[in-house]
C-alpha atoms as a PDB file:
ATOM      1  CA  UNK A   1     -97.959 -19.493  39.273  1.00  0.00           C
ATOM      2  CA  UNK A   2     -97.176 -22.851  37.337  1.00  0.00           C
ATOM      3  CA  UNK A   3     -97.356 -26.199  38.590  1.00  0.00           C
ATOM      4  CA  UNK A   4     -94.859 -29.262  37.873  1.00  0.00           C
ATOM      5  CA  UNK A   5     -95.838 -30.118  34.573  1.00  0.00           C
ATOM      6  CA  UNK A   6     -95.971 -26.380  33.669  1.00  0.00           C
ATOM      7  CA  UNK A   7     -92.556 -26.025  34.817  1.00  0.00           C
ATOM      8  CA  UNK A   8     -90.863 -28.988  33.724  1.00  0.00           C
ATOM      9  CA  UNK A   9     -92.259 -28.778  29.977  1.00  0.00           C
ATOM     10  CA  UNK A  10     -91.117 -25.155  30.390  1.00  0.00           C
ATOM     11  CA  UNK A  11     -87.238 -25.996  31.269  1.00  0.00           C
ATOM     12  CA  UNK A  12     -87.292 -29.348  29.643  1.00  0.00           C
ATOM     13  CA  UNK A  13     -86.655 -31.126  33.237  1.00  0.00           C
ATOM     14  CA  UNK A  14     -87.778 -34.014  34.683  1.00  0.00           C
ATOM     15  CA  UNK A  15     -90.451 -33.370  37.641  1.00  0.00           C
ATOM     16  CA  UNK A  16     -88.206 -35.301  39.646  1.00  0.00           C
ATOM     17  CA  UNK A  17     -85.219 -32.984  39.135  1.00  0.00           C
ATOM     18  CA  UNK A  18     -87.667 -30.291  40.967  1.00  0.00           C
ATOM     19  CA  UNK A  19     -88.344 -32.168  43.955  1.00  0.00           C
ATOM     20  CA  UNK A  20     -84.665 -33.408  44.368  1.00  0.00           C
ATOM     21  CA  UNK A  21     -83.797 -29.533  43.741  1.00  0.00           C
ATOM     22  CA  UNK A  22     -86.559 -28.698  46.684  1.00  0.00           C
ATOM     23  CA  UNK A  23     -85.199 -31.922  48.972  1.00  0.00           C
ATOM     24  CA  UNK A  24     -81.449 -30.442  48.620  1.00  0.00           C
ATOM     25  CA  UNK A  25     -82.386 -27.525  49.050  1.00  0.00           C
ATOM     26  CA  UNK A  26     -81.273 -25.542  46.011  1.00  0.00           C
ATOM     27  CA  UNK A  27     -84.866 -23.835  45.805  1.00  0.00           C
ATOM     28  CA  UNK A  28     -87.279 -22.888  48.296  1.00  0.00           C
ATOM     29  CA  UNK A  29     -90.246 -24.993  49.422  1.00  0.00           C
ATOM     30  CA  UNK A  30     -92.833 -23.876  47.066  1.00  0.00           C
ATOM     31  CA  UNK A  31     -96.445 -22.730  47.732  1.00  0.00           C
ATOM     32  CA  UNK A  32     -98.968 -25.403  47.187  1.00  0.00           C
ATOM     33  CA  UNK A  33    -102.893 -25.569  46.333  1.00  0.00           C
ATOM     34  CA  UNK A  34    -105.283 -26.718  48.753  1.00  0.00           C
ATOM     35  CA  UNK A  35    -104.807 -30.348  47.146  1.00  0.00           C
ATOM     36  CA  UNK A  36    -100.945 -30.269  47.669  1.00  0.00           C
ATOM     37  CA  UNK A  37     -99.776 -29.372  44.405  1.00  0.00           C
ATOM     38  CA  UNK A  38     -96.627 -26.810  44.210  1.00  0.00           C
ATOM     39  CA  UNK A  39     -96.321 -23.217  42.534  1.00  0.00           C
ATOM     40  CA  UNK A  40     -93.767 -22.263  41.414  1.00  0.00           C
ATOM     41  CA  UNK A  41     -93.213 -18.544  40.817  1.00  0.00           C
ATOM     42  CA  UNK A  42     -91.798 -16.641  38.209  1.00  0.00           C
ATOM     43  CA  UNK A  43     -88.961 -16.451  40.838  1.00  0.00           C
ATOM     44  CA  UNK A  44     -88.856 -19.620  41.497  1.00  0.00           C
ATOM     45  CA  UNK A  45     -88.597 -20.674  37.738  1.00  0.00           C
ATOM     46  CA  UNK A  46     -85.878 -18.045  36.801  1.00  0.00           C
ATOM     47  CA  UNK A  47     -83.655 -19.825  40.351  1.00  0.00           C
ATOM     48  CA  UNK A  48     -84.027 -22.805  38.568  1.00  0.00           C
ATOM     49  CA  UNK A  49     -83.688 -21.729  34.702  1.00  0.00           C
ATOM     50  CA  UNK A  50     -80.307 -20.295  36.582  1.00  0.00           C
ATOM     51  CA  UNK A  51     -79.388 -24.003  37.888  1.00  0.00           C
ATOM     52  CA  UNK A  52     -80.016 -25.537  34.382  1.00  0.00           C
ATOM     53  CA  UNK A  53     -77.223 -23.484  32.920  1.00  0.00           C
ATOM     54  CA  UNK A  54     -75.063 -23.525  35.078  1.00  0.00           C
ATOM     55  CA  UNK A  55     -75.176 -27.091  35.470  1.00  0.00           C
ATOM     56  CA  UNK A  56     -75.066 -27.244  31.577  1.00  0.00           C
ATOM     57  CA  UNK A  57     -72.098 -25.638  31.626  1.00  0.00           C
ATOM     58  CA  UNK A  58     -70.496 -27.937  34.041  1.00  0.00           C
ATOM     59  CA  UNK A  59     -70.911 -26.326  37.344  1.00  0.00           C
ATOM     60  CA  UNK A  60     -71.407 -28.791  39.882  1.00  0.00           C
ATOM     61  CA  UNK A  61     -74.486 -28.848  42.267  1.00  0.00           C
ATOM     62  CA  UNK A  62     -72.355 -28.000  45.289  1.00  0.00           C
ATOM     63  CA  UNK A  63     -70.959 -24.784  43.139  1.00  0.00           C
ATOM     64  CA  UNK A  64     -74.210 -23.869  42.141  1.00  0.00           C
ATOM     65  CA  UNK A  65     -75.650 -23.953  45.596  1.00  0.00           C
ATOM     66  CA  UNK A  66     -72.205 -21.716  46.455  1.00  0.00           C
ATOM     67  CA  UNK A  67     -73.427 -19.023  43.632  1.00  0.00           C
ATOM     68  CA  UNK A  68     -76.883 -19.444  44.917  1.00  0.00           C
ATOM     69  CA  UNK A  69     -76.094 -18.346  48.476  1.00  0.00           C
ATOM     70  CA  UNK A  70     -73.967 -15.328  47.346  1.00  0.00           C
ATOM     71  CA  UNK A  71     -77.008 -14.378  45.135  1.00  0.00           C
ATOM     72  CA  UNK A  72     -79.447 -14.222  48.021  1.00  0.00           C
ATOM     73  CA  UNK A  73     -76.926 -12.011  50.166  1.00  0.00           C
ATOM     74  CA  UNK A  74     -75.844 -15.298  51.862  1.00  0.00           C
ATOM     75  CA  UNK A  75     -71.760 -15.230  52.169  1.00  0.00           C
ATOM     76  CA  UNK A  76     -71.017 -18.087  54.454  1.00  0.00           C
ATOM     77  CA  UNK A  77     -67.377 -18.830  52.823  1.00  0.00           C
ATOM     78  CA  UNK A  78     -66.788 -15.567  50.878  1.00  0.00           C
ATOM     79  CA  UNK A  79     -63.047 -16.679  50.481  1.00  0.00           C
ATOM     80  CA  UNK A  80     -64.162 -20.404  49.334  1.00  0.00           C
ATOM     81  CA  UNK A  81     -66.891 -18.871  46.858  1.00  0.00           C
ATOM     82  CA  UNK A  82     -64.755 -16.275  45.350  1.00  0.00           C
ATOM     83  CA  UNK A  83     -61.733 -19.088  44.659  1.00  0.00           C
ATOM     84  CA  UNK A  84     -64.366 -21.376  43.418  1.00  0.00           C
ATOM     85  CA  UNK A  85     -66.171 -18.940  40.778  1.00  0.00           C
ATOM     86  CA  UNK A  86     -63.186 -17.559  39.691  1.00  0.00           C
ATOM     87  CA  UNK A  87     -61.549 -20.772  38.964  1.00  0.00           C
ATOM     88  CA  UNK A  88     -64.925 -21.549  36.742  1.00  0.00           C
ATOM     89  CA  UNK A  89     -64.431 -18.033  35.248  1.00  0.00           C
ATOM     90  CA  UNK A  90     -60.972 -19.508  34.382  1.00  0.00           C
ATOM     91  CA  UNK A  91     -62.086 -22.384  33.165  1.00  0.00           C
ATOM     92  CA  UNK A  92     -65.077 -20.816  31.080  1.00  0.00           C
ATOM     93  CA  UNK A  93     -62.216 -18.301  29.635  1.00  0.00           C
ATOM     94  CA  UNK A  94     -60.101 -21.624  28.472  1.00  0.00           C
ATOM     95  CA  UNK A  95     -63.188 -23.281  26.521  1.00  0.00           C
ATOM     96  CA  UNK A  96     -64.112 -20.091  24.920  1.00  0.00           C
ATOM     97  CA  UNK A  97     -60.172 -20.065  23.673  1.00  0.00           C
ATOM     98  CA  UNK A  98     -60.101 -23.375  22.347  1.00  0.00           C
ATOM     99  CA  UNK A  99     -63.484 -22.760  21.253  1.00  0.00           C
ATOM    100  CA  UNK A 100     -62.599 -20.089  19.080  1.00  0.00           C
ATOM    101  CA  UNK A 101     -59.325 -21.443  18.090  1.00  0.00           C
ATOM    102  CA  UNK A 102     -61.361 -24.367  16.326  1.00  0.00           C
ATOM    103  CA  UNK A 103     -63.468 -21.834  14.849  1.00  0.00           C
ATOM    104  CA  UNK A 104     -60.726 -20.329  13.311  1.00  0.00           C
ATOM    105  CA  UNK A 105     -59.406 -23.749  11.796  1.00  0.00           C
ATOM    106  CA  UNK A 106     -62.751 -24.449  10.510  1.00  0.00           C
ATOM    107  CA  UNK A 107     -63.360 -21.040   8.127  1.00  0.00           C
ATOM    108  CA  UNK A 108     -60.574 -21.666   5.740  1.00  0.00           C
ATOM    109  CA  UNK A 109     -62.345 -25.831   5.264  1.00  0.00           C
ATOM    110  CA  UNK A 110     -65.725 -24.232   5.203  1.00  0.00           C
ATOM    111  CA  UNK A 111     -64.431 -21.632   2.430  1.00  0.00           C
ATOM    112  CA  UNK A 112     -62.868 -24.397   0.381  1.00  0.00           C
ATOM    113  CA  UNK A 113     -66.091 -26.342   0.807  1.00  0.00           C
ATOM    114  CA  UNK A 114     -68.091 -23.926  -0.387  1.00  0.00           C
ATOM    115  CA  UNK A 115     -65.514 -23.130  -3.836  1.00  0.00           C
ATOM    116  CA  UNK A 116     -66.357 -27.212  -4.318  1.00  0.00           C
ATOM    117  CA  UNK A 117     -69.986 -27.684  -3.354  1.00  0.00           C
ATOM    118  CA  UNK A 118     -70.482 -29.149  -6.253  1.00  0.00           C
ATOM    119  CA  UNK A 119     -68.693 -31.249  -8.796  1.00  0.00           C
ATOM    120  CA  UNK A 120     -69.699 -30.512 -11.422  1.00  0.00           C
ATOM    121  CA  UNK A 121     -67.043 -32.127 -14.256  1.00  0.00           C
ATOM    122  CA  UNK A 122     -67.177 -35.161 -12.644  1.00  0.00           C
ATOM    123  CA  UNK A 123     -70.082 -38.204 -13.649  1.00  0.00           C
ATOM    124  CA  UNK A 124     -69.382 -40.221 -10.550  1.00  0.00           C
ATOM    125  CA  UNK A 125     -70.133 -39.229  -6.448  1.00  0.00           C
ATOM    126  CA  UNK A 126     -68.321 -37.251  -4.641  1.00  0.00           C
ATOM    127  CA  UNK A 127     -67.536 -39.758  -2.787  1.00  0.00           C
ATOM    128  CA  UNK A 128     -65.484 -41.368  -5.858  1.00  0.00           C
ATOM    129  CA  UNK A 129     -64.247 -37.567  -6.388  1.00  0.00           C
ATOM    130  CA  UNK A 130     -62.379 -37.710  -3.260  1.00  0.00           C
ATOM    131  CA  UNK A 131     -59.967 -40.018  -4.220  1.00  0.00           C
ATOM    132  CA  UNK A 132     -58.797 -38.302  -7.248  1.00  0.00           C
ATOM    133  CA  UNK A 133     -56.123 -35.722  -7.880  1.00  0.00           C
ATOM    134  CA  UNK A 134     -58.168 -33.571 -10.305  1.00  0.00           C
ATOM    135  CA  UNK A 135     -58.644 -30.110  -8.846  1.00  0.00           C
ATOM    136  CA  UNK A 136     -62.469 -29.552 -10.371  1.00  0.00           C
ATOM    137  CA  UNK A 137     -63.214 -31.698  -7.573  1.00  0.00           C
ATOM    138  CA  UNK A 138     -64.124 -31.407  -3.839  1.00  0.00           C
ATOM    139  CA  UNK A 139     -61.410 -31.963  -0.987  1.00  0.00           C
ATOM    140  CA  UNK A 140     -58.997 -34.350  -2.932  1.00  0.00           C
ATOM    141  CA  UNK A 141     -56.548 -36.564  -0.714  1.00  0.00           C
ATOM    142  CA  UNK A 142     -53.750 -34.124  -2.027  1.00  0.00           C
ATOM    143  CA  UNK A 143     -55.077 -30.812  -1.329  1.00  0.00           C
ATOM    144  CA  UNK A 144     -53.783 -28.842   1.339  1.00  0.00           C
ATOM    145  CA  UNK A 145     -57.179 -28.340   2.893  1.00  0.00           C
ATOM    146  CA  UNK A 146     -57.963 -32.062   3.393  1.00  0.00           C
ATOM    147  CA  UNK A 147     -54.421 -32.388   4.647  1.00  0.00           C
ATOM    148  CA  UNK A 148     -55.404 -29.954   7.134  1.00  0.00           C
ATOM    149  CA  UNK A 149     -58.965 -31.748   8.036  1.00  0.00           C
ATOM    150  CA  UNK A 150     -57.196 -34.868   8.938  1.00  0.00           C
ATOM    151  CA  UNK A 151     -54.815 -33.184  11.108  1.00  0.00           C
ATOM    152  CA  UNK A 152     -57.193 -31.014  12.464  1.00  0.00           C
ATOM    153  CA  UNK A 153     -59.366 -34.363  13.694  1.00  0.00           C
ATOM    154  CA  UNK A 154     -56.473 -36.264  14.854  1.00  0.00           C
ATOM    155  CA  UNK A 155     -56.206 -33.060  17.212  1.00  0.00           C
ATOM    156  CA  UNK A 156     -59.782 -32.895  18.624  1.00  0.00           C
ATOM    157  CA  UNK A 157     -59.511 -36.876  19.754  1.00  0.00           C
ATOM    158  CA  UNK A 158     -56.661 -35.974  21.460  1.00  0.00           C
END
């Protein structure tokens, strides 16, 4: 059994986030001490490691509480639950697209960084190196790859 401070350290949360968890009722009331102090159990600490991701993620507290309820055998809108989680499965699918798309934009750069780590025939920065047209040097204003880096960024603002 581990107390606040135990707990909190443990899932980098603020105490507070546990008792507004407890007063909303996304965990149980937990046991306390003689003095009034809560335990948590293991349980209770995996319920709310469970609510940490999926709120990192970008579930909202009312989904959570949804998942929550269909996790303890609770199905009180088993039409509402099942649209909402598998609209977030949806939505999870997306990110890991785009995610990976990225990725894949990002190899070829990191390849061409590595060929030009360091530049070697040059006496000034690299910084000064990336203005220049000379192809001992790192990403050049001219090459392809830094053609592609600029595009690429103008494409993640948007």
């Amino acid at each position: 059994m581990l107390q606040v401070g135990e707990v909190s350290r443990k899932l980098g949360l603020n105490p507070q986030t546990l008792y507004f968890y407890e007063r909303i009722g996304l965990i149980p009331s937990p046991l306390r001490t003689e003095a009034g102090y809560r335990l948590f159990s293991q349980e209770d600490v995996d319920r709310l490691a469970f609510i940490t991701q999926t709120k990192a993620m970008g579930l909202s507290l009312d989904d959570i509480r949804e998942i929550l309820a269909a996790k303890d055998g609770k199905f009180p809108a088993c039409q509402a639950v099942h649209d909402s989680l598998l609209k977030k499965a949806r939505m999870i699918e997306e990110t890991i697209q785009q995610l990976q798309i990225l990725h894949d934009e990002l190899l070829p750069l990191i390849d061409h960084c590595r060929q030009h780590i360091e530049c070697q025939d040059c006496p000034n920065s690299q910084e000064s190196c990336a203005d220049t047209d000379d192809p001992r040097h790192g990403f050049h204003q001219s090459c392809s790859a830094w053609q592609g880096r600029t595009e690429m960024s103008s494409e993640i603002k948007q």
